[in-house]
N, C-alpha and C. Protein backbone atom coordinates (compact mmCIF):
# COMPACT_ATOMS: atom_id res chain seq x y z
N UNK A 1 6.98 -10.98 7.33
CA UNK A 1 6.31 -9.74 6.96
C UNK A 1 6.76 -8.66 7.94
N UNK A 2 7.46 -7.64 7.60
CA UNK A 2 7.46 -6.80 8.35
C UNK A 2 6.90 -5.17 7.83
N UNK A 3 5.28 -5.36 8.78
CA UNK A 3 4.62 -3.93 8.81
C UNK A 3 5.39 -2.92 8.96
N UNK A 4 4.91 -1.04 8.27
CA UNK A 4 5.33 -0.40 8.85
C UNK A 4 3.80 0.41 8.44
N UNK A 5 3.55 1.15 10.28
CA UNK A 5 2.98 1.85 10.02
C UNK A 5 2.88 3.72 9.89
N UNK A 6 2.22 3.80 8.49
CA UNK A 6 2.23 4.92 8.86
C UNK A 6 1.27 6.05 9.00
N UNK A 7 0.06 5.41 9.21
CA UNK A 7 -1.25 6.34 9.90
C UNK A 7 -1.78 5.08 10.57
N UNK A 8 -3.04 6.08 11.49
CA UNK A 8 -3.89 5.17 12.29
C UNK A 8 -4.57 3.72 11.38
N UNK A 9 -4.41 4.52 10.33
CA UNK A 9 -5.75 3.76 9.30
C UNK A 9 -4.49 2.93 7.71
N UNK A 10 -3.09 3.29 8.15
CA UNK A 10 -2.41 2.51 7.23
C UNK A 10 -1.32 2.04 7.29
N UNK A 11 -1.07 1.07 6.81
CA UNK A 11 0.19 0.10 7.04
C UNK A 11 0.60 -0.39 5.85
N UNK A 12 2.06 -0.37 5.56
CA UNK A 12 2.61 -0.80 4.37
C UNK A 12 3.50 -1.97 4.41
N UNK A 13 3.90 -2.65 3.68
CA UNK A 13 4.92 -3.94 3.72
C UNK A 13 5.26 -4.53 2.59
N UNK A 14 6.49 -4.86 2.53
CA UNK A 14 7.07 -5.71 1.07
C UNK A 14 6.08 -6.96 0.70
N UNK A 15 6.45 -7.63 0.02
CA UNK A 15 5.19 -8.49 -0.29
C UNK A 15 4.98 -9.39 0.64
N UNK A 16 4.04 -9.73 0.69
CA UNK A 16 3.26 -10.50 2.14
C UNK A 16 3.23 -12.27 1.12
N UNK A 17 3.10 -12.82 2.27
CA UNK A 17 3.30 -14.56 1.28
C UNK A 17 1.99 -14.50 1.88
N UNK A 18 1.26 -15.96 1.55
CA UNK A 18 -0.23 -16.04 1.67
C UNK A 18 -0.40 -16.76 2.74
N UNK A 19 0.74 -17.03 3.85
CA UNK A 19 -0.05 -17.25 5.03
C UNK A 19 0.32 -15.45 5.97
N UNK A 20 0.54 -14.90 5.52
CA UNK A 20 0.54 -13.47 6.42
C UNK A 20 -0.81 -13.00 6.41
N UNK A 21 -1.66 -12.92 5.03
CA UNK A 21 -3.00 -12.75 5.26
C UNK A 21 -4.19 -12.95 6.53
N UNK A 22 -3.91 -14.16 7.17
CA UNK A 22 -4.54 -14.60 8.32
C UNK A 22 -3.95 -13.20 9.49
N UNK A 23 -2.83 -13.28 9.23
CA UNK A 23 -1.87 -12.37 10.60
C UNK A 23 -2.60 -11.22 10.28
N UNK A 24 -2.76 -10.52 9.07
CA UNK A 24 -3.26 -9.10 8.70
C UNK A 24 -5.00 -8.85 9.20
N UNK A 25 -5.33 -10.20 8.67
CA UNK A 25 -6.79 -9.86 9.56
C UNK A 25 -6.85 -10.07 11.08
N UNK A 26 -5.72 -10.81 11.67
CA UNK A 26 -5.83 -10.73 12.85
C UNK A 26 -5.22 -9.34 13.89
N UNK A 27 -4.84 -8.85 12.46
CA UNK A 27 -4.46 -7.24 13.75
C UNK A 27 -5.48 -6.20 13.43
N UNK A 28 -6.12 -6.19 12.35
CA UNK A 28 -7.53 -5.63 12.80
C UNK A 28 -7.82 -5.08 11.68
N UNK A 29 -6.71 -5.03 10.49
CA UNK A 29 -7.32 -4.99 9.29
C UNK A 29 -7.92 -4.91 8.02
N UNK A 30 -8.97 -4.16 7.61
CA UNK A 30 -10.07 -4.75 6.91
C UNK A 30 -9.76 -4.87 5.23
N UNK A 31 -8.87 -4.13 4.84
CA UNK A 31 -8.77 -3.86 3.74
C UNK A 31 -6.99 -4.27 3.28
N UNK A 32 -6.60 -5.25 2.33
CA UNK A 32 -5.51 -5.16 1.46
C UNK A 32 -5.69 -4.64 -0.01
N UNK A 33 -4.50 -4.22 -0.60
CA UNK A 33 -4.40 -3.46 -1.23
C UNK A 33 -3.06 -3.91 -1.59
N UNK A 34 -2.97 -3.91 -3.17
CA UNK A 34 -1.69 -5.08 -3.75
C UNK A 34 -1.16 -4.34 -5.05
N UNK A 35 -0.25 -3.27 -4.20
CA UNK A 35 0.75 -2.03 -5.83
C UNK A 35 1.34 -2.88 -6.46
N UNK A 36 1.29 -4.47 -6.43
CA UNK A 36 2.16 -4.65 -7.66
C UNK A 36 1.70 -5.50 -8.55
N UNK A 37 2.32 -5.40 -9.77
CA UNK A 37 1.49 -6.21 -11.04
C UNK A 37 2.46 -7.18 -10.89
N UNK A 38 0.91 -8.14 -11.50
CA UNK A 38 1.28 -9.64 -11.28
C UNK A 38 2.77 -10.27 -12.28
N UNK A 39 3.26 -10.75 -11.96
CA UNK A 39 4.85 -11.07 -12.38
C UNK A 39 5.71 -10.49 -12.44
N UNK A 40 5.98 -9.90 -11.52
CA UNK A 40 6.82 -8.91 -11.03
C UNK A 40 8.37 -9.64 -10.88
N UNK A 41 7.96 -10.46 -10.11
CA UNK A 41 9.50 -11.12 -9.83
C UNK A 41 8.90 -12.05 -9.70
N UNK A 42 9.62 -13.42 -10.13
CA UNK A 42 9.42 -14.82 -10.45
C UNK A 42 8.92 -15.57 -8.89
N UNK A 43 8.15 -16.14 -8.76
CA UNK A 43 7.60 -17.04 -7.31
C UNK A 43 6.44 -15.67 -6.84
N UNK A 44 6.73 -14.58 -7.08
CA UNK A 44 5.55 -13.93 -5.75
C UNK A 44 3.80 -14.45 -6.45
N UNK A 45 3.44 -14.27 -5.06
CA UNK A 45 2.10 -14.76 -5.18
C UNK A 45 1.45 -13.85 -6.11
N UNK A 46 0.21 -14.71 -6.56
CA UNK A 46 -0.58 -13.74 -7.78
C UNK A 46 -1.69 -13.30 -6.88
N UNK A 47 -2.42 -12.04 -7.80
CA UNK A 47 -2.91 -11.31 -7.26
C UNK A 47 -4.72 -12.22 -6.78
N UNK A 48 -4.82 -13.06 -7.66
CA UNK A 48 -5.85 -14.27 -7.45
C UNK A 48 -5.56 -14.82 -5.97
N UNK A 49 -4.61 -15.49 -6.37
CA UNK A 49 -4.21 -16.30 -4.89
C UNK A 49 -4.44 -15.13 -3.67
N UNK A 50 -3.86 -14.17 -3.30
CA UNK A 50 -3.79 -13.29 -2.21
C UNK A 50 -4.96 -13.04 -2.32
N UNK A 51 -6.13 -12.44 -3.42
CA UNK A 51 -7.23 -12.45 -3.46
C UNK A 51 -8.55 -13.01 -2.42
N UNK A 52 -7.75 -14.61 -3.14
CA UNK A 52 -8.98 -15.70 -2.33
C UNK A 52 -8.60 -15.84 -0.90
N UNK A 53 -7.14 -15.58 -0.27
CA UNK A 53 -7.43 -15.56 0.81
C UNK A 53 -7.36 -14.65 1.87
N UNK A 54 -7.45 -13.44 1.21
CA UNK A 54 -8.21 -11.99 1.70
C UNK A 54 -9.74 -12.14 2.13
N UNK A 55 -10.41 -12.90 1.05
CA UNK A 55 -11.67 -12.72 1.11
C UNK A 55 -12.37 -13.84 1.68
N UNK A 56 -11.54 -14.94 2.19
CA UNK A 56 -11.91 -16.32 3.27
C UNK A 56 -11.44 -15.25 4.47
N UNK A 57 -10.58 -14.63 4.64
CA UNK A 57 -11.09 -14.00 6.23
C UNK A 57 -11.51 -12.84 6.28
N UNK A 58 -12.50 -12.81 5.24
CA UNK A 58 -13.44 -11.59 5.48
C UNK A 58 -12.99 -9.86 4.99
N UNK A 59 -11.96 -9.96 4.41
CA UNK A 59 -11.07 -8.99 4.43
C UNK A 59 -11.36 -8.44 2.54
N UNK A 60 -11.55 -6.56 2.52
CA UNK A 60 -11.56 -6.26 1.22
C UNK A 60 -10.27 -6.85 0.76
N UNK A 61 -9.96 -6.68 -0.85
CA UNK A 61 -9.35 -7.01 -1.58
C UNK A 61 -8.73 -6.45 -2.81
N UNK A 62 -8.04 -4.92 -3.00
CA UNK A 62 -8.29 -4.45 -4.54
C UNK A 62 -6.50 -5.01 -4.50
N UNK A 63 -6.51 -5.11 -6.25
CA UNK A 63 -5.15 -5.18 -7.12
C UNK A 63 -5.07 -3.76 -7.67
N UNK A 64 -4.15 -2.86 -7.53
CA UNK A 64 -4.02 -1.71 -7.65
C UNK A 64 -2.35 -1.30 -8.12
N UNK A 65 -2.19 -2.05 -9.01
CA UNK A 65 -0.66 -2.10 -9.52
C UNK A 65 -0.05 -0.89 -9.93
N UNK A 66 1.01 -0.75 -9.78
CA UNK A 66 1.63 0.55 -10.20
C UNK A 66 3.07 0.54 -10.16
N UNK A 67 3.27 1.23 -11.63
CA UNK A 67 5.08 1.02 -11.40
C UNK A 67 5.70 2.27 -11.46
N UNK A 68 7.08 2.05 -11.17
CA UNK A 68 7.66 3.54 -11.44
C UNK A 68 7.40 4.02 -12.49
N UNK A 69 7.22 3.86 -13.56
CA UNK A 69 7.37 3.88 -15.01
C UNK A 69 5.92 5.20 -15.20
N UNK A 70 4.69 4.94 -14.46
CA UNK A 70 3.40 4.70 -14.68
C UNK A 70 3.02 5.32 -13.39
N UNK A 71 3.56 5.89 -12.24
CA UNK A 71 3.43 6.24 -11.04
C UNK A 71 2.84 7.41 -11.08
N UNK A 72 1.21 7.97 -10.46
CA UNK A 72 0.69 6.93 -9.43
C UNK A 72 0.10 6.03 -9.88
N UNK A 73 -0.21 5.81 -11.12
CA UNK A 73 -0.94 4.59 -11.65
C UNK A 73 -2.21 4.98 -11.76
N UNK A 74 -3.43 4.04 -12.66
CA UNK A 74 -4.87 4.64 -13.15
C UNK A 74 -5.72 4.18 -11.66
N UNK A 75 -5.04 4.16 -10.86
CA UNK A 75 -5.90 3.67 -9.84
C UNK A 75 -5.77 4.60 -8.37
N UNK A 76 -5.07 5.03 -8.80
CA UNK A 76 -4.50 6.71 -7.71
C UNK A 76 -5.54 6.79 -6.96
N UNK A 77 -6.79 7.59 -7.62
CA UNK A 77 -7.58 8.19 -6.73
C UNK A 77 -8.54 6.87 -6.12
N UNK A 78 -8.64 5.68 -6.53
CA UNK A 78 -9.38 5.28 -5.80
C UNK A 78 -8.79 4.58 -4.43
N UNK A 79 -7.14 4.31 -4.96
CA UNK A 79 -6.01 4.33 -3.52
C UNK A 79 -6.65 5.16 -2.45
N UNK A 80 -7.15 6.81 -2.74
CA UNK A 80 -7.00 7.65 -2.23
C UNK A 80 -7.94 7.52 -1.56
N UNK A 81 -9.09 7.25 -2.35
CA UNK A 81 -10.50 7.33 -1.14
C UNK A 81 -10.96 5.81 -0.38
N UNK A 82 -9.56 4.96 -0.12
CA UNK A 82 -9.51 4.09 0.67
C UNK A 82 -8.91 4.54 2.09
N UNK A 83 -8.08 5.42 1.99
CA UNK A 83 -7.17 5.99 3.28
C UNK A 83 -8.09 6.69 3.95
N UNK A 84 -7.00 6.94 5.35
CA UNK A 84 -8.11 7.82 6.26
C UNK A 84 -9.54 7.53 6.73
N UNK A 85 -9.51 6.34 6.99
CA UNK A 85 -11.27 5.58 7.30
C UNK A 85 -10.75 4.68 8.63
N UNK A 86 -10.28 5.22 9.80
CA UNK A 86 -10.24 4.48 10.99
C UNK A 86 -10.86 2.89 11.17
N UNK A 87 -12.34 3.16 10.85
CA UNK A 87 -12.98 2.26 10.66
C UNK A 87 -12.67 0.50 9.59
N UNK A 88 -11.54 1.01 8.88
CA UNK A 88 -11.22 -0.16 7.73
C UNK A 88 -9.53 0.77 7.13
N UNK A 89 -9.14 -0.12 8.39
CA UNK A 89 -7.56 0.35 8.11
C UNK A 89 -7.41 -0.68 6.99
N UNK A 90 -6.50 -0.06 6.04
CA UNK A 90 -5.62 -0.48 5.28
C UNK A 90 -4.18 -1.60 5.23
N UNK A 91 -3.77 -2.30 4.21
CA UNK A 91 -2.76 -3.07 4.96
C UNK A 91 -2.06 -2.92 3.39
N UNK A 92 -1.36 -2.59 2.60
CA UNK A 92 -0.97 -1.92 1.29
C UNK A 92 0.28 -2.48 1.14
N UNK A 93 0.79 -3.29 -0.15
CA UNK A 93 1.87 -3.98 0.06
C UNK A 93 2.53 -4.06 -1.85
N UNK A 94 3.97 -4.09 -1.65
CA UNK A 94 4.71 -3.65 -2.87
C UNK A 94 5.61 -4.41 -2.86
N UNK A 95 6.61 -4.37 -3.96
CA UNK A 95 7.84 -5.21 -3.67
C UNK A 95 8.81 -5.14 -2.47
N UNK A 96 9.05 -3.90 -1.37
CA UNK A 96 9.40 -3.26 -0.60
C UNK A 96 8.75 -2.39 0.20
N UNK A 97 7.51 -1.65 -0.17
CA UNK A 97 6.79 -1.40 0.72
C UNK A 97 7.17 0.75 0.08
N UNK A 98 8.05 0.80 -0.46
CA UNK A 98 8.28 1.73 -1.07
C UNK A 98 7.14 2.82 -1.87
N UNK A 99 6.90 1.93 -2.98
CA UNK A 99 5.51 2.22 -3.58
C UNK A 99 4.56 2.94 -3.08
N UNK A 100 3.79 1.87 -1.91
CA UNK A 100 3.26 2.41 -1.25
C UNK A 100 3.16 3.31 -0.36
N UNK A 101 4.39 3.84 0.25
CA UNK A 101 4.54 4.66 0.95
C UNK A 101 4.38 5.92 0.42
N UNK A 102 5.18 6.14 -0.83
CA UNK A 102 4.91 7.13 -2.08
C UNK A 102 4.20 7.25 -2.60
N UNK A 103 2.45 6.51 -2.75
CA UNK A 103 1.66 6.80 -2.74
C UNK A 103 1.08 7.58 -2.08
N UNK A 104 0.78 7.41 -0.47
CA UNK A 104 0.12 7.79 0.41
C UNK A 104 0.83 8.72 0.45
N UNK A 105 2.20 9.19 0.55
CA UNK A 105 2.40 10.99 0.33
C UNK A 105 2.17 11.45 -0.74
N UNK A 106 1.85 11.01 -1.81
CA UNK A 106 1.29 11.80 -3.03
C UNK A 106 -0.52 12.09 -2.80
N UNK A 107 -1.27 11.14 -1.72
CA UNK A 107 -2.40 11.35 -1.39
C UNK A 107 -2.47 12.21 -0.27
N UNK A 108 -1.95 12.62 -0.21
CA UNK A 108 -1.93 13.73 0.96
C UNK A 108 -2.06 15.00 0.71
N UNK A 109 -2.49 16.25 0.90
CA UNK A 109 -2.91 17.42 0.52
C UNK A 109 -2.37 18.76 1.27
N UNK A 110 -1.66 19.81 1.23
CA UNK A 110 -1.58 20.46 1.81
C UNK A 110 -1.01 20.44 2.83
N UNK A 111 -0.73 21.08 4.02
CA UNK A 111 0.25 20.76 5.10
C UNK A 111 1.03 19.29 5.35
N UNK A 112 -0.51 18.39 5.02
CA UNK A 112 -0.64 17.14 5.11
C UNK A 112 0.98 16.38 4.41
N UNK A 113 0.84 16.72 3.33
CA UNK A 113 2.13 16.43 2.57
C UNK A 113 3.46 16.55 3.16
N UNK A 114 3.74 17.79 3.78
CA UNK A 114 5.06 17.72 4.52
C UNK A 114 5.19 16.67 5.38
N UNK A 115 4.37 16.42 6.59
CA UNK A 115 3.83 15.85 7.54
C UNK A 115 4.30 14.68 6.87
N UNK A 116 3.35 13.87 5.75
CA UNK A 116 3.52 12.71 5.37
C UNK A 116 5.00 12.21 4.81
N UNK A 117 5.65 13.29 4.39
CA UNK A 117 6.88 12.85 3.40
C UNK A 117 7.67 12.60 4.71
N UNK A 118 7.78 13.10 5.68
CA UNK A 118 9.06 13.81 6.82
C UNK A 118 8.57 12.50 7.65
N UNK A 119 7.38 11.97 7.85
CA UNK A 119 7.44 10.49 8.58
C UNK A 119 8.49 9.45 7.68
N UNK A 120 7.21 9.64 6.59
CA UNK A 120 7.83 8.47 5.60
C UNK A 120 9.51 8.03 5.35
N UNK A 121 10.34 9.69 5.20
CA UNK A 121 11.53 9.58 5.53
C UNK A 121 12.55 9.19 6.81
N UNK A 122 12.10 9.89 7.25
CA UNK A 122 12.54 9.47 8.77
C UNK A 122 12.09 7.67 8.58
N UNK A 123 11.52 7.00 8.17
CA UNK A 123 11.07 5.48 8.17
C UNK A 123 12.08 4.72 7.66
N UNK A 124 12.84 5.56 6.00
CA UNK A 124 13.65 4.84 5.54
C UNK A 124 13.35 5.08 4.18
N UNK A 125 12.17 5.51 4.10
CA UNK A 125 11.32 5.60 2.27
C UNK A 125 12.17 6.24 1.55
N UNK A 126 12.77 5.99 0.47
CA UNK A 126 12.94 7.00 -0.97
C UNK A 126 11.66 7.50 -1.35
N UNK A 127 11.40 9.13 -1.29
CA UNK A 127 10.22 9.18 -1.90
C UNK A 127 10.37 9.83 -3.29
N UNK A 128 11.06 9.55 -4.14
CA UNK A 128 11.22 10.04 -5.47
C UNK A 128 9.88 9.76 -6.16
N UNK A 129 9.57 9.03 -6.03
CA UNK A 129 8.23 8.77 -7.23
C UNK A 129 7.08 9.81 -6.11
N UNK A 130 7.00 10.17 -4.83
CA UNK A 130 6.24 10.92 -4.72
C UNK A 130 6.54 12.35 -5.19
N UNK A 131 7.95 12.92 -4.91
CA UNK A 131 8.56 14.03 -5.36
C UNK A 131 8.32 14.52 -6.42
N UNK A 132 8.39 13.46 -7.89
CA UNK A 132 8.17 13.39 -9.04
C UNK A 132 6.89 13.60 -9.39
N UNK A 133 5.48 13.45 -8.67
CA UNK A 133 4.51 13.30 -9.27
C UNK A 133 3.91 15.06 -8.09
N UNK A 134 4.55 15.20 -7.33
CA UNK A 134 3.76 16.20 -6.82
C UNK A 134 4.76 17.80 -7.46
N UNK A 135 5.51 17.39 -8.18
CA UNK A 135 6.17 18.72 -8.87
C UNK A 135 5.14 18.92 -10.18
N UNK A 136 4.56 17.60 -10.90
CA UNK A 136 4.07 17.72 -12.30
C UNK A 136 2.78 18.40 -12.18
């Protein structure tokens, strides 16, 4: 698994296998969050499985799928009012970690947005699907 973070309160990563879950609650936290729909690519874990063992270590749990196709997806805003809560950082995970990153600059507002895209890039992100959705 390799994290990247990019706020106090969020962290993104390609898909996590189901013993990384333990590692995610052990860095502090509280909340996963899973952009991709289930059968995505053949072997990744289902959103059940990562589920149940999100929620044996205590840890929220949403499936919040979203594809390019469909980006940000019907689940956008409630992505949105998960971020930014110090208190229950985020741990947000995609086929690459991409997704998510382009989310969280499409949740961003105002100055905020530059700020967010110009990390995200500098990281490595393509942010086309954020580009795309903050022109429409």
């Amino acid at each position: 698994m390799n994290k990247i973070v990019l706020s106090e309160s969020l962290a993104v990563s390609a898909q996590i296998a189901p013993e990384d879950v333990t590692t995610i609650a052990a860095a502090g936290y509280k909340v996963i969050v899973n952009n991709r729909p289930d059968g995505e690519d053949p072997g990744q874990p289902t959103s059940a499985e990562i589920a149940a063992l999100a929620e044996a270590e205590g840890l929220e749990y949403y499936h919040m799928p979203v594809t390019p196709m469909d980006f940000p997806g019907a689940d956008f805003q409630a992505f949105t009012r998960l971020l930014d809560n110090p208190d229950k950082p985020v741990f947000a995970y995609c086929r690459s970690g991409t997704r998510c990153a382009n989310l969280w600059v499409s949740s961003r507002t105002g100055s905020a947005v530059t700020e967010a895209a110009g990390q995200a890039q500098a990281l490595g992100f393509d942010l086309g699907l954020a580009a795309r959705h903050l022109q429409s």
